[in-house]
C-alpha atoms as a PDB file:
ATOM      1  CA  UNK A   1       0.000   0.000   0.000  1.00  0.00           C
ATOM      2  CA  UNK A   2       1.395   3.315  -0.718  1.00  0.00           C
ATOM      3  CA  UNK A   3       2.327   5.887   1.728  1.00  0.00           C
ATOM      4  CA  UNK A   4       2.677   9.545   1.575  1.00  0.00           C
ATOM      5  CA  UNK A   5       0.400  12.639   1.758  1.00  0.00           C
ATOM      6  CA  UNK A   6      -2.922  13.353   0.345  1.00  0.00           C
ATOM      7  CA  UNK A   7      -4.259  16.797  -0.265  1.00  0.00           C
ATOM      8  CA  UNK A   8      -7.854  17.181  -0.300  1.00  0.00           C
ATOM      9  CA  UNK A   9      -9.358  20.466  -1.857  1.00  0.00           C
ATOM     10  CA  UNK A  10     -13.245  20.739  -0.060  1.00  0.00           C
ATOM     11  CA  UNK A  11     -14.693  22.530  -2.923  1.00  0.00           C
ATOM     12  CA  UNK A  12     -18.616  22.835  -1.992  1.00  0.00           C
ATOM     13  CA  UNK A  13     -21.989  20.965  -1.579  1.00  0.00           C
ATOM     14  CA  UNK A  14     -25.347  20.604  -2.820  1.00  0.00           C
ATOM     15  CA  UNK A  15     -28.341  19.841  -3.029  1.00  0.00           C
ATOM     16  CA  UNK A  16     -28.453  18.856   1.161  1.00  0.00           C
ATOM     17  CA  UNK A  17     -30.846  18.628   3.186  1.00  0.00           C
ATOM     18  CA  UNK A  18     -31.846  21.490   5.146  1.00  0.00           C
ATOM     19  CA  UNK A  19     -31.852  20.503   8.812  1.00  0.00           C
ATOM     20  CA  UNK A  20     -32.738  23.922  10.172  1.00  0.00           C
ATOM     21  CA  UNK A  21     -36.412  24.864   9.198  1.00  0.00           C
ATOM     22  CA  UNK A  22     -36.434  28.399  10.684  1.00  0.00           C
ATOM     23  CA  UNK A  23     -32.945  29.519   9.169  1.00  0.00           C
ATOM     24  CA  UNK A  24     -30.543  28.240   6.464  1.00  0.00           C
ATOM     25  CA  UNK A  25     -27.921  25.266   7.645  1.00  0.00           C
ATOM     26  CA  UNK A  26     -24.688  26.320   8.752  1.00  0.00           C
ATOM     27  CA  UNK A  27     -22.949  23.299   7.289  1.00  0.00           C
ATOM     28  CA  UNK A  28     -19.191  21.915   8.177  1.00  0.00           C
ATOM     29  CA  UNK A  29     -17.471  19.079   7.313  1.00  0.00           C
ATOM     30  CA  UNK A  30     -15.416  16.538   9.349  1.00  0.00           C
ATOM     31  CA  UNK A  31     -12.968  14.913   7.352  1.00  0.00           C
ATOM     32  CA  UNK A  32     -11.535  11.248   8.417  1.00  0.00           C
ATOM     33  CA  UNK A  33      -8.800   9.636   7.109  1.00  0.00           C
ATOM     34  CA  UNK A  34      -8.276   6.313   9.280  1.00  0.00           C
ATOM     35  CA  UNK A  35      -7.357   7.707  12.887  1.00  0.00           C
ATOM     36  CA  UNK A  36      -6.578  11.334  11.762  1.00  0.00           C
ATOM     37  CA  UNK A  37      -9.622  13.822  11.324  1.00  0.00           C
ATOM     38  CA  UNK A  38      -9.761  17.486   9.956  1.00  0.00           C
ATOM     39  CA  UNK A  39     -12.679  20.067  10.385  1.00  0.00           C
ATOM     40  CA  UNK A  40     -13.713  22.706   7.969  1.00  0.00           C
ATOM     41  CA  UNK A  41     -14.811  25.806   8.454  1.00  0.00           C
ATOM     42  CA  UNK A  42     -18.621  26.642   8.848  1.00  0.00           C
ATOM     43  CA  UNK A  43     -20.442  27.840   6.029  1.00  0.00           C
ATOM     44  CA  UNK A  44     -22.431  30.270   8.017  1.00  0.00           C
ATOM     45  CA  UNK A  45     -25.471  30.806   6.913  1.00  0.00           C
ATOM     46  CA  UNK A  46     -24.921  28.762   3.422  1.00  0.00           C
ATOM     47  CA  UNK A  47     -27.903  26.442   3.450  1.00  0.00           C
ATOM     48  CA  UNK A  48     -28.038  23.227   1.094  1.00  0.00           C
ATOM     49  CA  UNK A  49     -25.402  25.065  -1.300  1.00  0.00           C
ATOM     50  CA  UNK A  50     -22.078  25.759   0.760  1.00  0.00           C
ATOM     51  CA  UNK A  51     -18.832  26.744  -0.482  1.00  0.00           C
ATOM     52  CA  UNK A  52     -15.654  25.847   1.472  1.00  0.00           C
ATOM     53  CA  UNK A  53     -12.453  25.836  -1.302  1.00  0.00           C
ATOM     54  CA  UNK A  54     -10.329  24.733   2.153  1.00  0.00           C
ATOM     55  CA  UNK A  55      -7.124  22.293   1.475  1.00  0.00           C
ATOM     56  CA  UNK A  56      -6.844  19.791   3.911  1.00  0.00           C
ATOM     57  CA  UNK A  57      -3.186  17.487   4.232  1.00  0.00           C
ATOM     58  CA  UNK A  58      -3.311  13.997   5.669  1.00  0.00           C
ATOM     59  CA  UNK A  59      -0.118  11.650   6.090  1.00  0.00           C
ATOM     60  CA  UNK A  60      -1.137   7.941   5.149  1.00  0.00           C
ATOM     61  CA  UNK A  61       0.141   5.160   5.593  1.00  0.00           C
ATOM     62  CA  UNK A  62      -0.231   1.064   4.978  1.00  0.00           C
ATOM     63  CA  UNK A  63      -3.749   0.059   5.123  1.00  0.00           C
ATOM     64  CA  UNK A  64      -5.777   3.521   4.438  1.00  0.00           C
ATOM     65  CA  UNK A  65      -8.531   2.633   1.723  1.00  0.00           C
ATOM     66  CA  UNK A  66     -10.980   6.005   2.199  1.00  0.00           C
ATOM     67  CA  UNK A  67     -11.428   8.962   2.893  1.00  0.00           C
ATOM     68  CA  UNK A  68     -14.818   9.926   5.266  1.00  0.00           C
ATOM     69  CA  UNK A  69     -16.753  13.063   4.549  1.00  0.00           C
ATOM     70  CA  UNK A  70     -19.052  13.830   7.209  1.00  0.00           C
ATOM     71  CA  UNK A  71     -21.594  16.801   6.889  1.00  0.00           C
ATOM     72  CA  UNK A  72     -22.467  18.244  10.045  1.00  0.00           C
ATOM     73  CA  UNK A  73     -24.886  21.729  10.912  1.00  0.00           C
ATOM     74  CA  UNK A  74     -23.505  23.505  12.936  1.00  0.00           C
ATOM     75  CA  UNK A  75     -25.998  24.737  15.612  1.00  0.00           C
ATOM     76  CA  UNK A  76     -25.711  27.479  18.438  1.00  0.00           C
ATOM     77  CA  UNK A  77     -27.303  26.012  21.761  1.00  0.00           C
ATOM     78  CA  UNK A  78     -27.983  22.764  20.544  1.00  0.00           C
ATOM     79  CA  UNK A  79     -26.101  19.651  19.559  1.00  0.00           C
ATOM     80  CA  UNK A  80     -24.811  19.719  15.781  1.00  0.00           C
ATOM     81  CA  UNK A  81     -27.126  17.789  13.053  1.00  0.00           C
ATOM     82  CA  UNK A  82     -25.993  15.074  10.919  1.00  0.00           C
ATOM     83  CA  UNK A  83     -26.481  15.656   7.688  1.00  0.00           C
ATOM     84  CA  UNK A  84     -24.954  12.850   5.719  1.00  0.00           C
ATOM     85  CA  UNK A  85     -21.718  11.658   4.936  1.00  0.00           C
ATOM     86  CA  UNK A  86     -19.885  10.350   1.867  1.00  0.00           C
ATOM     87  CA  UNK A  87     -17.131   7.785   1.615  1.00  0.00           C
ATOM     88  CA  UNK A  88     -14.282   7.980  -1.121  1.00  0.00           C
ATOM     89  CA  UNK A  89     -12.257   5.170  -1.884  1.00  0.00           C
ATOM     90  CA  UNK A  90      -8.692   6.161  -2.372  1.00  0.00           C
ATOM     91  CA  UNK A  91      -7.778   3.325  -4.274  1.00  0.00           C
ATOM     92  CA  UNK A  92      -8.031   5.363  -7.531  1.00  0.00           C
ATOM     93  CA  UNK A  93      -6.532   8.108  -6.475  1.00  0.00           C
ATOM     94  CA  UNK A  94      -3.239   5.891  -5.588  1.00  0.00           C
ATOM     95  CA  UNK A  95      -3.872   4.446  -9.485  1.00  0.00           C
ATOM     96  CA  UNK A  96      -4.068   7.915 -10.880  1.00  0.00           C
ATOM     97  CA  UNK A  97      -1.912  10.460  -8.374  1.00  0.00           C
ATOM     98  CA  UNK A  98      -4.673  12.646  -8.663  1.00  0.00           C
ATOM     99  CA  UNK A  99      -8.416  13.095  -8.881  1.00  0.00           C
ATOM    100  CA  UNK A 100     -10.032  16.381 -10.059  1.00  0.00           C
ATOM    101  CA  UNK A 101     -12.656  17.589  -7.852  1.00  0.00           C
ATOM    102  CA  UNK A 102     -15.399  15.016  -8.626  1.00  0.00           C
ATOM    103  CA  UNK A 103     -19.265  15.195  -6.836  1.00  0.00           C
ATOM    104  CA  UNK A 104     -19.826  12.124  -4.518  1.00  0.00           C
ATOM    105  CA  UNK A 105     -23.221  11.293  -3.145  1.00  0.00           C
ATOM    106  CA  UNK A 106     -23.910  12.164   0.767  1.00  0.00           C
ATOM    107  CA  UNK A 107     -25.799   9.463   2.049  1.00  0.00           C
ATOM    108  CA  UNK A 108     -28.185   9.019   5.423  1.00  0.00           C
ATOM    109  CA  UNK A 109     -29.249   6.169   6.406  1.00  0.00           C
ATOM    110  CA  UNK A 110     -29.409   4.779   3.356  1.00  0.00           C
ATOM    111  CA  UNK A 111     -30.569   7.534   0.864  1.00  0.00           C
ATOM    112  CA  UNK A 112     -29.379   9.832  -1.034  1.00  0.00           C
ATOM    113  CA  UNK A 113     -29.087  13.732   0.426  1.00  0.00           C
ATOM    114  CA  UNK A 114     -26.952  15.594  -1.960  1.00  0.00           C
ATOM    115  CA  UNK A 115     -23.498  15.406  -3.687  1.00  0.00           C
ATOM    116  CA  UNK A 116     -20.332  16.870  -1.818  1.00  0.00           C
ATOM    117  CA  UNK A 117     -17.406  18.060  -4.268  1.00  0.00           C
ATOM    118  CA  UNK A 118     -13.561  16.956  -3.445  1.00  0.00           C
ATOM    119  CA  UNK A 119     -10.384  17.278  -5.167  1.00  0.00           C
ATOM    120  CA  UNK A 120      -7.377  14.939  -4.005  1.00  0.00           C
ATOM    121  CA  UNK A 121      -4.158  15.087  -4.914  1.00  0.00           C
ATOM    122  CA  UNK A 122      -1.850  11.942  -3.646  1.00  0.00           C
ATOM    123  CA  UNK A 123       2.199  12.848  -3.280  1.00  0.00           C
ATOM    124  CA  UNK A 124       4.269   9.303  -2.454  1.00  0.00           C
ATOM    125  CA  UNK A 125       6.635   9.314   0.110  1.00  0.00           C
ATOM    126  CA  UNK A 126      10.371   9.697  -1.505  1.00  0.00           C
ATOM    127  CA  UNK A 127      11.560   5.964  -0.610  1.00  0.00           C
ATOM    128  CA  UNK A 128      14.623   7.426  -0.389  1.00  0.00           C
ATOM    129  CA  UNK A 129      14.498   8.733   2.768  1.00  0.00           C
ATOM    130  CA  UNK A 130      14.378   4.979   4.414  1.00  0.00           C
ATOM    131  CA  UNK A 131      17.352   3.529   2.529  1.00  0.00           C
ATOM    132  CA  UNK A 132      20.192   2.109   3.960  1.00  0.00           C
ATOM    133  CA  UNK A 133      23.380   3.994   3.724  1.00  0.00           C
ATOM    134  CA  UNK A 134      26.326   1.715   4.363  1.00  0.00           C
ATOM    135  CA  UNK A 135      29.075   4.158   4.311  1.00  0.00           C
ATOM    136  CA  UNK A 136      27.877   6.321   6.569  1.00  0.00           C
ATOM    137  CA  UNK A 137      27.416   3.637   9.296  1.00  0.00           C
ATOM    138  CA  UNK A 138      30.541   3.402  12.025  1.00  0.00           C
ATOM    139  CA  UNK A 139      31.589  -0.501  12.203  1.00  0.00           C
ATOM    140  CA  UNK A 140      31.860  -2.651  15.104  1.00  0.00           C
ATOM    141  CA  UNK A 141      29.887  -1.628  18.655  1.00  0.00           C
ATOM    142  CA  UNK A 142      33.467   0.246  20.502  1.00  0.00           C
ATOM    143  CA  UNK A 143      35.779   2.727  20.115  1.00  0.00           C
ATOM    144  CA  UNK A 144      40.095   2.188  20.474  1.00  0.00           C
ATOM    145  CA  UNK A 145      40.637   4.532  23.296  1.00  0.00           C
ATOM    146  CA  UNK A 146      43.417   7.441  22.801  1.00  0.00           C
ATOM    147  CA  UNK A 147      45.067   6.296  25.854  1.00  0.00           C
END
């Protein structure tokens, strides 16, 4: 599995579903990438149409297969909504290196509640960095003393 860093450009949403019925949603998004997680900014005010254009960096490692999208509304007072989420499979993007921003579905419990737009870009790690280099290595586990 490949390892390195993946930039993910947030671009926007829509079509969501409007949690709030007095005012427009206040949408955010929590992004997940195995045990690391990244929060946008709100879209105050922004309803089912928000805009973010934020980058986001994760490091990955062996083993990470997707990237989580989780739409929340933000909500003053009260306990955020959930608003859906949408998982992306990075296999593809390890394939291709990069992924132009592409809408994916947000789903709740089961059904369809919008499309959320992402960008990644996937940079290996420089393998490099983890070879061994023989010549630089000191031989044998002691010093001769100068005495």
């Amino acid at each position: 599995m490949p390892q390195g860093k993946i930039e993910v450009l947030l671009v926007g949403a829509k079509g969501l579903e409007n949690t709030d019925f007095l005012n427009n949603m206040d949408p955010y998004v929590i992004l997940t990438c195995r045990t690391q997680e990244q929060r946008s900014s709100v879209a105050s005010g922004k309803g089912t149409e928000p805009e973010w254009n934020e980058n986001f960096v994760f490091t990955i490692s062996d083993g990470v297969s997707e990237l989580t999208l989780k739409i929340m509304d933000s909500d003053a007072g009260t306990s955020d909504d959930f608003v859906g989420e949408a998982t992306i499979p990075l296999e593809p993007l390890f394939m291709e290196g990069s992924l132009p921003p592409t809408a994916y579905n947000v789903v709740k419990d089961q059904e369809y509640r919008g499309e959320i737009r992402v960008g990644i870009t996937f940079t290996p790690e420089e393998r490099g960095e983890r070879e061994f280099h023989g010549e630089e290595e000191s031989y044998g586990g002691w010093k001769e003393s100068a005495y």
